[in-house]
Protein backbone atom coordinates (compact mmCIF):
# COMPACT_ATOMS: atom_id res chain seq x y z
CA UNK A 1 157.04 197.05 239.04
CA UNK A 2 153.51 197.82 237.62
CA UNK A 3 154.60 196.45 234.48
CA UNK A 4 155.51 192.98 236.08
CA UNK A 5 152.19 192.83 237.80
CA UNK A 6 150.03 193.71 234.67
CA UNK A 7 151.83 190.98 232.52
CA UNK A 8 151.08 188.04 235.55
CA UNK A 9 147.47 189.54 235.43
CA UNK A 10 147.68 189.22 231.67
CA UNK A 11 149.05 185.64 232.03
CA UNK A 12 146.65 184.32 234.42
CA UNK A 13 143.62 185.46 232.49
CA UNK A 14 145.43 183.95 229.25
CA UNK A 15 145.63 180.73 231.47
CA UNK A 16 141.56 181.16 232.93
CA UNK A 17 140.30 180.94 229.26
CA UNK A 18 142.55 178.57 228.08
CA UNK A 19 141.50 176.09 230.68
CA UNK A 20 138.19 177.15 229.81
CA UNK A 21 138.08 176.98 226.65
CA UNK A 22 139.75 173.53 226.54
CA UNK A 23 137.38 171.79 229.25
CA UNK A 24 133.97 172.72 227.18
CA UNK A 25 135.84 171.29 224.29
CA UNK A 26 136.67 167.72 226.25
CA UNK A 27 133.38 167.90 227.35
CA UNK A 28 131.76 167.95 224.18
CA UNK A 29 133.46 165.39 222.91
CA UNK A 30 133.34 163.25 226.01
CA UNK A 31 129.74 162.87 224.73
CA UNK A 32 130.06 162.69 220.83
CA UNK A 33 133.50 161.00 220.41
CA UNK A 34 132.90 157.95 222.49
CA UNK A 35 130.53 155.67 220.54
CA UNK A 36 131.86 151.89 220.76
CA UNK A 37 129.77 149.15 218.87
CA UNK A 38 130.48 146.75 221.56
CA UNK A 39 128.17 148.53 223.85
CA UNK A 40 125.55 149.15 221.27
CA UNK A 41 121.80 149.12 221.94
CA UNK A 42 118.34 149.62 220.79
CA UNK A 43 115.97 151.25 222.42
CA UNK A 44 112.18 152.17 221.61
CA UNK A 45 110.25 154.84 223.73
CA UNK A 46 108.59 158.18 224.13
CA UNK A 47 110.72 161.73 224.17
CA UNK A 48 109.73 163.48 227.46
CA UNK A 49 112.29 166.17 226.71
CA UNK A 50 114.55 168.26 224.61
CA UNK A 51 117.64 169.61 226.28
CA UNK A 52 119.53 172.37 224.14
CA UNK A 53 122.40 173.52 226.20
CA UNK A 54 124.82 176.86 224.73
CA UNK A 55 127.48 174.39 223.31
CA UNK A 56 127.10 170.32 222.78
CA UNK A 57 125.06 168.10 220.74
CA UNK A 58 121.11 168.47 221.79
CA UNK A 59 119.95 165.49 224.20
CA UNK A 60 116.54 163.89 223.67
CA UNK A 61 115.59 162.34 227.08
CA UNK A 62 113.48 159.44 226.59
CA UNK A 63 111.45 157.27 228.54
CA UNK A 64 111.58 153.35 227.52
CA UNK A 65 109.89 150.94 229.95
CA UNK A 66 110.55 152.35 233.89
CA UNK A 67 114.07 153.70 232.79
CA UNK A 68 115.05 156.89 231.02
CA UNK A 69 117.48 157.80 228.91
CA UNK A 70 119.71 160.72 227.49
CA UNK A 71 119.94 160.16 223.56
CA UNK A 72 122.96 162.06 222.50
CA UNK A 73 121.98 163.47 219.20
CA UNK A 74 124.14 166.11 216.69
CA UNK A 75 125.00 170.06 217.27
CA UNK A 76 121.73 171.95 216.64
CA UNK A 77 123.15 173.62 213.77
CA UNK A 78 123.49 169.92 211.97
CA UNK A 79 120.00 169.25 212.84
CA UNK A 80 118.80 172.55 211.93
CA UNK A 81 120.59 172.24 208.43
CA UNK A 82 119.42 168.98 207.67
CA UNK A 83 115.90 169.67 208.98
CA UNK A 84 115.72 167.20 211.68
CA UNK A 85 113.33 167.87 214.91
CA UNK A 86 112.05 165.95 217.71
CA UNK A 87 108.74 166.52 219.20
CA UNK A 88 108.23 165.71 222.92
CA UNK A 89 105.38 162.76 223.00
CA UNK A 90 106.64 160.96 220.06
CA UNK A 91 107.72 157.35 220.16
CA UNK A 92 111.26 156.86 218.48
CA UNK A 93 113.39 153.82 217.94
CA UNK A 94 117.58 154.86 218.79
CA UNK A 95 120.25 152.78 218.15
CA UNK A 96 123.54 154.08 219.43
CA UNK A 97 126.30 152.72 222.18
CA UNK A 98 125.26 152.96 225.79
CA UNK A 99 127.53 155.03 228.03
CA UNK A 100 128.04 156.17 231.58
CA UNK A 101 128.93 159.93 231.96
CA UNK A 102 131.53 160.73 234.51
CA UNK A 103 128.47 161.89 236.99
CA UNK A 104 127.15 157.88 236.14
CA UNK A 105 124.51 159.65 234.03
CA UNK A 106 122.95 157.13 231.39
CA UNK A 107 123.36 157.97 227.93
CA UNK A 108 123.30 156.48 224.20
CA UNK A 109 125.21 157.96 221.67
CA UNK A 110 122.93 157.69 218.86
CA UNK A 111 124.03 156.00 215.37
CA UNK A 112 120.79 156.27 213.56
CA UNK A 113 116.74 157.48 214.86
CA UNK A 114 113.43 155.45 213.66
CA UNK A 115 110.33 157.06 213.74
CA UNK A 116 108.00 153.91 213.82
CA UNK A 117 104.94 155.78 213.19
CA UNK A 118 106.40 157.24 209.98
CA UNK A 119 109.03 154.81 209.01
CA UNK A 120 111.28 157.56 208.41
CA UNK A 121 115.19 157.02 209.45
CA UNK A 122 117.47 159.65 210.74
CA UNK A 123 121.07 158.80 210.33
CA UNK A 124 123.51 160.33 212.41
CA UNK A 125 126.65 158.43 212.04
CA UNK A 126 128.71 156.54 209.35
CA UNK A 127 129.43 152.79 208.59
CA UNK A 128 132.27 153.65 210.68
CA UNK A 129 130.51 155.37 213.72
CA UNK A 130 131.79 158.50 212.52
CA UNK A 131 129.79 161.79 213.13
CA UNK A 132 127.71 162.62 209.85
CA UNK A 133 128.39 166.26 210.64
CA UNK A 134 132.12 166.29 210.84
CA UNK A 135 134.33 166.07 207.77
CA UNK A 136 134.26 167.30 203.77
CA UNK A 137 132.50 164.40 202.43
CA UNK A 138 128.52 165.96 203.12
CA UNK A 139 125.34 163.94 201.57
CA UNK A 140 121.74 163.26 202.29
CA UNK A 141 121.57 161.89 205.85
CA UNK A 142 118.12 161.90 206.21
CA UNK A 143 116.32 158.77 204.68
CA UNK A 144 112.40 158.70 204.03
């Protein structure tokens, strides 16, 4: 009888971290896998904040005009690696596909990051809207 009892305890905690484990991993890539060209935009503003969050790309709220935005960037890691930062106060240029979270949170998925004051162009996806950081094909994505 205790046997029977410790194996459903053992199943449903199997089953807690399995749905766990698979919800953080749709909702990461509810916000990096969704980037459609039809609903691309281009945006120029000022970064009013950095949001780093335990798993997930880092978000770079911006402020363009009266509206604000959440610029979906790359995993931290990719940024670190490639030695990309953003500075809160900058102005940046984003171009990346505008979309609604399921909370109706505004974001952009970004495709590629202008500094204006530098010139200097941060790419973050391929010709094919691809994530940079996924796959075994890895060059320069960082352009002066």
């Amino acid at each position: 009888m205790q046997s029977i009892f410790k194996t459903k305890i053992i199943a449903l905690f199997m089953t807690c971290f399995l749905f766990c484990l698979f919800s953080l991993a749709y909702a990461e890539s509810d916000l990096t896998e969704g980037y459609d060209e039809n609903t691309e935009v281009t945006i120029k503003g000022t970064v009013i904040e950095i949001m780093r969050e335990m798993r997930g790309p880092l978000i770079v709220k911006i402020r363009a005009g009266n509206k604000n935005y959440n610029v979906v960037t790359a995993p931290p890691w990719y940024l670190l690696r490639e030695g990309i930062s953003f500075n809160p106060d900058s102005e940046l240029e984003i171009t990346g596909s505008k979309y609604f979270s399921k909370d109706g949170s505004l974001y952009i998925i970004g495709r590629q990051i202008k500094n204006p004051a530098t010139g200097g162009i941060i790419l973050l996806r391929d010709s094919y809207c691809r994530p940079l950081w996924r796959g075994s094909k890895m060059f320069n994505r960082q352009m002066p």
